[in-house]
Protein backbone atom coordinates (compact mmCIF):
# COMPACT_ATOMS: atom_id res chain seq x y z
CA UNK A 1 80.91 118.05 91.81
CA UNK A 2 84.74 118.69 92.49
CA UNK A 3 86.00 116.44 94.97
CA UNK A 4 89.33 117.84 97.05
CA UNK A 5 92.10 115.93 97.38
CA UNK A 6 92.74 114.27 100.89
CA UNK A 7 95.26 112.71 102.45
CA UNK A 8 94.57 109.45 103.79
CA UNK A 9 96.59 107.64 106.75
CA UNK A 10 97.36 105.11 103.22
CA UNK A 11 99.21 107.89 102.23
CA UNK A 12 100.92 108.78 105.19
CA UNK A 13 102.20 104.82 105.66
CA UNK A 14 103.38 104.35 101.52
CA UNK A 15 105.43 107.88 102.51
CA UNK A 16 106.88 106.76 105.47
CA UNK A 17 107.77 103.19 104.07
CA UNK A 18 109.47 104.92 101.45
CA UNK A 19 111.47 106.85 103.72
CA UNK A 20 112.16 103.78 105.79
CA UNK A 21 113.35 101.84 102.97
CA UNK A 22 115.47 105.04 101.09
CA UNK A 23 116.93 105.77 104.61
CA UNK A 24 118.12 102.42 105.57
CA UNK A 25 120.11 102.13 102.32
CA UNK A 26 121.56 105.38 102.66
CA UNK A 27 122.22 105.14 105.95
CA UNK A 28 123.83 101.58 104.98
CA UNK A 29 125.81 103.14 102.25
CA UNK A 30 127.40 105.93 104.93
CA UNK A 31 128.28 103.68 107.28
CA UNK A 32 130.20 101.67 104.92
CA UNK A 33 132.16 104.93 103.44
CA UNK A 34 132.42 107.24 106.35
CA UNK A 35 134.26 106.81 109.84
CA UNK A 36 131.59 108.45 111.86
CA UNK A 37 130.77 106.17 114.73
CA UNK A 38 127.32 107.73 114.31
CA UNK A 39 126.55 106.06 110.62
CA UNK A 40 128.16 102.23 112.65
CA UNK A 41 125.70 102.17 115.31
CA UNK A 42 122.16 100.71 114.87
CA UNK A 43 119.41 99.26 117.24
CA UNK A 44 117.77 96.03 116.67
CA UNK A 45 113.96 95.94 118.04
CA UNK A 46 112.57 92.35 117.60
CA UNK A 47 113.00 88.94 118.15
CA UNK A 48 116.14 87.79 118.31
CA UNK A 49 117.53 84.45 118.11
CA UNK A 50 115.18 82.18 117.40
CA UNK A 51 111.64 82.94 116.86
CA UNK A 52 108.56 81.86 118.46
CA UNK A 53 107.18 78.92 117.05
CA UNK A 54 103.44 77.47 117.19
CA UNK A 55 103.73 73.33 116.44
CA UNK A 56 99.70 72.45 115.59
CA UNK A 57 100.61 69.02 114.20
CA UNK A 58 98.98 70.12 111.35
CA UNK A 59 100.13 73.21 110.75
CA UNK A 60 103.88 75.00 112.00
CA UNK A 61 103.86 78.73 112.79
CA UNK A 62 106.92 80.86 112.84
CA UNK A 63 106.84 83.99 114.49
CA UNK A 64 109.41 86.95 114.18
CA UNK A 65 110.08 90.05 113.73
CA UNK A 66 113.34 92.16 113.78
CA UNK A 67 113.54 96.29 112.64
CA UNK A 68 117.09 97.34 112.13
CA UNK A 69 117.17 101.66 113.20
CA UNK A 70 120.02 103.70 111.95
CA UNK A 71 120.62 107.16 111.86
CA UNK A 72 119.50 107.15 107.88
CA UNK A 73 115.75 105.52 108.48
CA UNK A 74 115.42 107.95 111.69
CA UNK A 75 116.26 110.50 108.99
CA UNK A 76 114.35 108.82 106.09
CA UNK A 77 111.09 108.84 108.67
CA UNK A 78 111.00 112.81 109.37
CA UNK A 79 111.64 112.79 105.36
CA UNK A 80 108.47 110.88 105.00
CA UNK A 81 106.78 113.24 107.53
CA UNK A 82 107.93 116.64 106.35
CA UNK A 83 107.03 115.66 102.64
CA UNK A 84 103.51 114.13 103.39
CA UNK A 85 102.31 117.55 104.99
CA UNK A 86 104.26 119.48 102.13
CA UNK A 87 102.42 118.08 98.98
């Protein structure tokens, strides 16, 4: 029996990642070679400072987290999008 291929939500995260991570750096590399103010400006959504930290005695947890946005991941996401329903 022929199975058909489906598209898991696996999938749909490794092709979004990959547009996260392509879209960053090129959205890095612009704003480092072009004047636009819209290639300078990024959001950070996260801690910031210092992180939250758990002290068990035993045991010290660190909590944090931190996503950098720029116009090349919000770019690299509907990348990731547009070429998961494609193929």
């Amino acid at each position: 029996m022929r199975r058909g291929r489906t598209k898991g939500p696996l999938t749909l995260f490794l092709f979004l990642m990959a547009g996260i991570i392509i879209g960053s750096a090129v959205g890095n590399i612009l704003a480092r070679y072009s004047d636009a103010e819209l290639f300078h400006q990024s959001f950070i959504i996260g801690t910031q400072g210092t992180p939250a930290i758990l002290d068990l005695i035993i045991i010290k947890l660190t909590f944090g987290l931190s996503i950098i946005i720029n116009f090349g991941t919000i770019l690299g996401v509907i990348l990731g999008i547009i070429l998961y329903y494609r193929y």
